[in-house]
N, C-alpha and C. Protein backbone atom coordinates (compact mmCIF):
# COMPACT_ATOMS: atom_id res chain seq x y z
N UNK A 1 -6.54 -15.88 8.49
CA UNK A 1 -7.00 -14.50 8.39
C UNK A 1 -8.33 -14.48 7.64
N UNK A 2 -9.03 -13.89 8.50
CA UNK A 2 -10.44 -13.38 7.75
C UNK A 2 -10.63 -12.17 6.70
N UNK A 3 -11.08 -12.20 5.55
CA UNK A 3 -10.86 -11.07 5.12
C UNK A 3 -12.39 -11.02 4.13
N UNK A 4 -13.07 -9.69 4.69
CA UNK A 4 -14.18 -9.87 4.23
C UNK A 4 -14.31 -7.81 3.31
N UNK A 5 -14.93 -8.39 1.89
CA UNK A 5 -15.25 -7.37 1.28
C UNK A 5 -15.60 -5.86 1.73
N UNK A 6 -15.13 -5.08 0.98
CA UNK A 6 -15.19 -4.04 1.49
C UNK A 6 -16.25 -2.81 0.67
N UNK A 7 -16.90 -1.90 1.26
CA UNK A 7 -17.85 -1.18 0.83
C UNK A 7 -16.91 0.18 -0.53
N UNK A 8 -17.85 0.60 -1.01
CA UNK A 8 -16.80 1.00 -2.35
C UNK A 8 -16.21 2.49 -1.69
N UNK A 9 -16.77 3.04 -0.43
CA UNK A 9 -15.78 4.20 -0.15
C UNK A 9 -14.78 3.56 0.69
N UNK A 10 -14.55 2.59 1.33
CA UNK A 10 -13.67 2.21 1.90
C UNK A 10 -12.41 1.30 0.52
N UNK A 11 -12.48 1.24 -0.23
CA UNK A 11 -12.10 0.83 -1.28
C UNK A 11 -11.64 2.06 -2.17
N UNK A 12 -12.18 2.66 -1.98
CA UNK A 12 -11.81 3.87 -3.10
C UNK A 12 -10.69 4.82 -2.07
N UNK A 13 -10.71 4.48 -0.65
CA UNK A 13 -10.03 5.16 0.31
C UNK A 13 -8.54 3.85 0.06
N UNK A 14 -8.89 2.37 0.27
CA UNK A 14 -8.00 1.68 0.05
C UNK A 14 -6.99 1.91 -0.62
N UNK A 15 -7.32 1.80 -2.00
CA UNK A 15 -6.66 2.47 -3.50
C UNK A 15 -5.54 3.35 -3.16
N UNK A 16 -6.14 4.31 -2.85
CA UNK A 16 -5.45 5.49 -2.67
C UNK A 16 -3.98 5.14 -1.92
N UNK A 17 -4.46 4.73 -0.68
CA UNK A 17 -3.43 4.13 0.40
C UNK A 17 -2.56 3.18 -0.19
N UNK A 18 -2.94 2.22 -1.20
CA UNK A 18 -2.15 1.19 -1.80
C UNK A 18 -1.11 2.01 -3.03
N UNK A 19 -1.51 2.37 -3.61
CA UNK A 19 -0.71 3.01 -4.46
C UNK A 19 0.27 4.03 -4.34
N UNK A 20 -0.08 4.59 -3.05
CA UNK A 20 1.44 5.23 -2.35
C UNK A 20 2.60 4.29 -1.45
N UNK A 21 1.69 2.92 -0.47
CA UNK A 21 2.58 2.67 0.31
C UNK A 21 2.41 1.13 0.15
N UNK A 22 2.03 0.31 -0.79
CA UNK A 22 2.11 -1.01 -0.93
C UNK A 22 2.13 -1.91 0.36
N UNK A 23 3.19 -2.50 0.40
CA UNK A 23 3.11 -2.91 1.96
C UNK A 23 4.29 -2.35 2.67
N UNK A 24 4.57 -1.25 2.52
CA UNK A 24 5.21 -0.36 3.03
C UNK A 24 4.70 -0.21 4.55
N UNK A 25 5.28 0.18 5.62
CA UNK A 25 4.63 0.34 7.07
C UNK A 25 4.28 1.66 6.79
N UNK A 26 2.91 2.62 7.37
CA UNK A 26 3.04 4.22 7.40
C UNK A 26 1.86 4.29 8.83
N UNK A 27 2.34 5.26 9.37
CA UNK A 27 1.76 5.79 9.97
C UNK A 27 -0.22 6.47 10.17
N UNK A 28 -0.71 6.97 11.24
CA UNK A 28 -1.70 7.69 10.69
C UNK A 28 -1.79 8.92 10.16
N UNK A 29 -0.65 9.80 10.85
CA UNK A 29 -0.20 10.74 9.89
C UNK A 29 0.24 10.64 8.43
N UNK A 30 0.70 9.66 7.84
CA UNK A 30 0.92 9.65 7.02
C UNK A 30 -0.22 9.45 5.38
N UNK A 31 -0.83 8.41 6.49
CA UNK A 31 -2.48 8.08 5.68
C UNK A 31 -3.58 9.18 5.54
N UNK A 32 -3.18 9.94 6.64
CA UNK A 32 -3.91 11.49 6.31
C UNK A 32 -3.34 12.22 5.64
N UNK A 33 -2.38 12.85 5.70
CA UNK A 33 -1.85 13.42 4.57
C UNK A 33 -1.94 12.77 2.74
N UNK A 34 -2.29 11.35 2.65
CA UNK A 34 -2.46 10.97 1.42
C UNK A 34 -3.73 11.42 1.02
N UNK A 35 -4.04 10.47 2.34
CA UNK A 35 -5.62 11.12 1.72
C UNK A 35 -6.46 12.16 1.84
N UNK A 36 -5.16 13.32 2.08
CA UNK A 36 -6.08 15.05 2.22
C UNK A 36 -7.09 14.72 2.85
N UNK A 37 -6.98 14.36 3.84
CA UNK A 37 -8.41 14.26 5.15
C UNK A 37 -7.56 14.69 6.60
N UNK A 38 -8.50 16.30 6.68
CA UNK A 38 -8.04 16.59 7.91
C UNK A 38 -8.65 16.52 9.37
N UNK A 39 -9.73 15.87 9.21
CA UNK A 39 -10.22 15.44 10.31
C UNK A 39 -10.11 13.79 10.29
N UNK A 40 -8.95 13.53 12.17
CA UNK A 40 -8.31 12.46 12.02
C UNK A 40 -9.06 11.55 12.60
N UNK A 41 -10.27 12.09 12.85
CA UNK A 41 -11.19 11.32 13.44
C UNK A 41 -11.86 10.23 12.60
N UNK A 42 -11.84 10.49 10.77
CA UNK A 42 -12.61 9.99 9.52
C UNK A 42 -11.04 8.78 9.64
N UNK A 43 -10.13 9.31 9.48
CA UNK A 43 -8.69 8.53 9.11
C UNK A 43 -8.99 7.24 9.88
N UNK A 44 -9.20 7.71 11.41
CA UNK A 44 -9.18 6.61 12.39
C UNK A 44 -10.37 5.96 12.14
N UNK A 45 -11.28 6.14 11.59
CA UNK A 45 -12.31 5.50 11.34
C UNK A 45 -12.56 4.15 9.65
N UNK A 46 -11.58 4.86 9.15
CA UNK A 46 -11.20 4.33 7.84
C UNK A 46 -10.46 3.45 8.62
N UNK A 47 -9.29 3.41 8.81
CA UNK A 47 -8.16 2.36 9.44
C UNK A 47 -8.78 1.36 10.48
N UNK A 48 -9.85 1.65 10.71
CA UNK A 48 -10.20 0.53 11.85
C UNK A 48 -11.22 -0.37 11.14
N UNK A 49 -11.98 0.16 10.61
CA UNK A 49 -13.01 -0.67 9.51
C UNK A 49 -12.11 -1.55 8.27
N UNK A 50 -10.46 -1.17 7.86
CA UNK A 50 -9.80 -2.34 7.11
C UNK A 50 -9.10 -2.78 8.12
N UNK A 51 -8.95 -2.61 9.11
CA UNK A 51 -8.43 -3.63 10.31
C UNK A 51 -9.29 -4.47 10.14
N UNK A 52 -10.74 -4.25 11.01
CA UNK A 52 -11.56 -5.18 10.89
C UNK A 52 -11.94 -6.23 9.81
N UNK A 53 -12.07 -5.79 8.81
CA UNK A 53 -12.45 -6.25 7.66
C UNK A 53 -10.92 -7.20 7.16
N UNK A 54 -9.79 -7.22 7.97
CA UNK A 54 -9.01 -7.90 7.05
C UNK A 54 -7.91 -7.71 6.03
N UNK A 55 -8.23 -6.26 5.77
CA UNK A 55 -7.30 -5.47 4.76
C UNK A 55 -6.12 -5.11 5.47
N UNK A 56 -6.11 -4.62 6.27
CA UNK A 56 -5.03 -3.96 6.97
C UNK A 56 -4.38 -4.77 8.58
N UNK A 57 -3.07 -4.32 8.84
CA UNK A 57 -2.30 -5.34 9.60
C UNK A 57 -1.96 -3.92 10.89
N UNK A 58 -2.22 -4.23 11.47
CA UNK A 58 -2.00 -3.32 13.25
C UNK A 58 -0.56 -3.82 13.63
N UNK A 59 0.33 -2.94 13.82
CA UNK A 59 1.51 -3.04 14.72
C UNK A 59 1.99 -1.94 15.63
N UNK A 60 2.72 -2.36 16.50
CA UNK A 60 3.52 -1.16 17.78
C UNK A 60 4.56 -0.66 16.85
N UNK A 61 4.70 0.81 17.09
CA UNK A 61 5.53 0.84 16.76
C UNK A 61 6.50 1.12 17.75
N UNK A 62 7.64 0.57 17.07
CA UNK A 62 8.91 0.22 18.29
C UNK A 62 9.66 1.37 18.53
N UNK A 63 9.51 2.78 18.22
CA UNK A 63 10.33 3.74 18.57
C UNK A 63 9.33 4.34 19.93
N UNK A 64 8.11 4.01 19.93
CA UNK A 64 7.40 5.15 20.79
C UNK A 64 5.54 3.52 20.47
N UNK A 65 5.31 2.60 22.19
CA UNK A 65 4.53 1.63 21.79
C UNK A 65 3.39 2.09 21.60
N UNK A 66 3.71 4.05 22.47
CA UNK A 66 1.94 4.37 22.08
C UNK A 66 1.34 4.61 20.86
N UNK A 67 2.18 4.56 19.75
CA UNK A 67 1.42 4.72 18.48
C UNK A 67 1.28 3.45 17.79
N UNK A 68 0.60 3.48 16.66
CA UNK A 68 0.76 1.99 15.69
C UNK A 68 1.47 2.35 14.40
N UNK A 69 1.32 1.80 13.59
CA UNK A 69 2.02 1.72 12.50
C UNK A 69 1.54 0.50 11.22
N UNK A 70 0.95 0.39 10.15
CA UNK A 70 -0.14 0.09 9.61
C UNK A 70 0.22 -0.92 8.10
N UNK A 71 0.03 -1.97 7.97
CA UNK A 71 0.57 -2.18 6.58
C UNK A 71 -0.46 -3.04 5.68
N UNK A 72 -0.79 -2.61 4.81
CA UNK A 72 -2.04 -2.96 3.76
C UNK A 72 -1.57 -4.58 3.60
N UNK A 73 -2.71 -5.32 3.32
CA UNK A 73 -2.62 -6.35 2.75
C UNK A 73 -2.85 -6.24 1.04
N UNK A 74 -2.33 -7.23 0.32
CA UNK A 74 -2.28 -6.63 -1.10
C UNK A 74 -3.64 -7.05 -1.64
N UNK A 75 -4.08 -6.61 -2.76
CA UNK A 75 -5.73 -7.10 -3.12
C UNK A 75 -5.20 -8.65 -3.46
N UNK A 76 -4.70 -8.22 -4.47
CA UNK A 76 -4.52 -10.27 -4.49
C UNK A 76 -4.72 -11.32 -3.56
N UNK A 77 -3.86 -11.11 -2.68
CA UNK A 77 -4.35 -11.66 -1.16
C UNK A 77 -5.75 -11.56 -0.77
N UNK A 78 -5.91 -10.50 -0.93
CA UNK A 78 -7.58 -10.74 0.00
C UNK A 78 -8.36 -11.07 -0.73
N UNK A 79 -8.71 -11.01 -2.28
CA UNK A 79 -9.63 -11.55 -2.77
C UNK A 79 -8.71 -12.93 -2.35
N UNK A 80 -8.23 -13.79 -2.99
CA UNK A 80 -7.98 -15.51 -2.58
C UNK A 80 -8.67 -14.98 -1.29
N UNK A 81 -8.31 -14.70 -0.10
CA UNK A 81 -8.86 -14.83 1.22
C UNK A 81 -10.52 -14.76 1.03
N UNK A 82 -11.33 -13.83 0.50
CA UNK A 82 -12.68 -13.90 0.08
C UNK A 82 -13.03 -15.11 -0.84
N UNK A 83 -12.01 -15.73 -1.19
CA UNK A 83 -12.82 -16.64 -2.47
C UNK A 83 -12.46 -17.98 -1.86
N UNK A 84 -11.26 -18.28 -1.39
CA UNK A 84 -11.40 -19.21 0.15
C UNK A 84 -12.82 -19.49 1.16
N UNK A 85 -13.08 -17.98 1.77
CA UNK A 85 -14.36 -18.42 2.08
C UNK A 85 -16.03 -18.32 1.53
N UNK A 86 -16.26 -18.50 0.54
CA UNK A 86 -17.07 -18.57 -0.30
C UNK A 86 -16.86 -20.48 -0.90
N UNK A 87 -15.60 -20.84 -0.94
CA UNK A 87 -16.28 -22.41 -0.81
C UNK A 87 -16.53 -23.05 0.03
């Protein structure tokens, strides 16, 4: 797994998300409602930039495959993963 640093609003959006659902699975509804953001267009835009970046884990969810279902990687983890590739 690649996991590359993240910019400080996507981090300060992270936070937020970590401290309610650890590696808890939640939804995108659910990540909006934490983060009082009602345009789900910013949500989906947040969630795809810690996809990318490494932070975050994409799954089906198995009641219904058209949605996903989302689970943070912990910081601990990703810094080792950043400090892995830096040697």
């Amino acid at each position: 797994m690649i996991v590359k640093p993240l910019p400080k609003w996507a981090m300060q959006k992270y936070a937020i998300l970590w401290n309610r659902f650890k590696t808890q699975e939640f939804n995108h509804e659910s990540a909006s409602k934490i983060l009082k953001e009602k345009n789900p267009n910013l949500v989906s835009v947040l969630l795809n930039h810690l996809k990318k970046n490494g932070w975050l884990i994409v799954k089906l969810d198995l009641n219904d495959t058209r949605k996903r279902v989302y689970v943070l990687i912990s910081l601990e983890k990703a810094v080792e993963e950043i400090s892995k590739s830096l040697k």
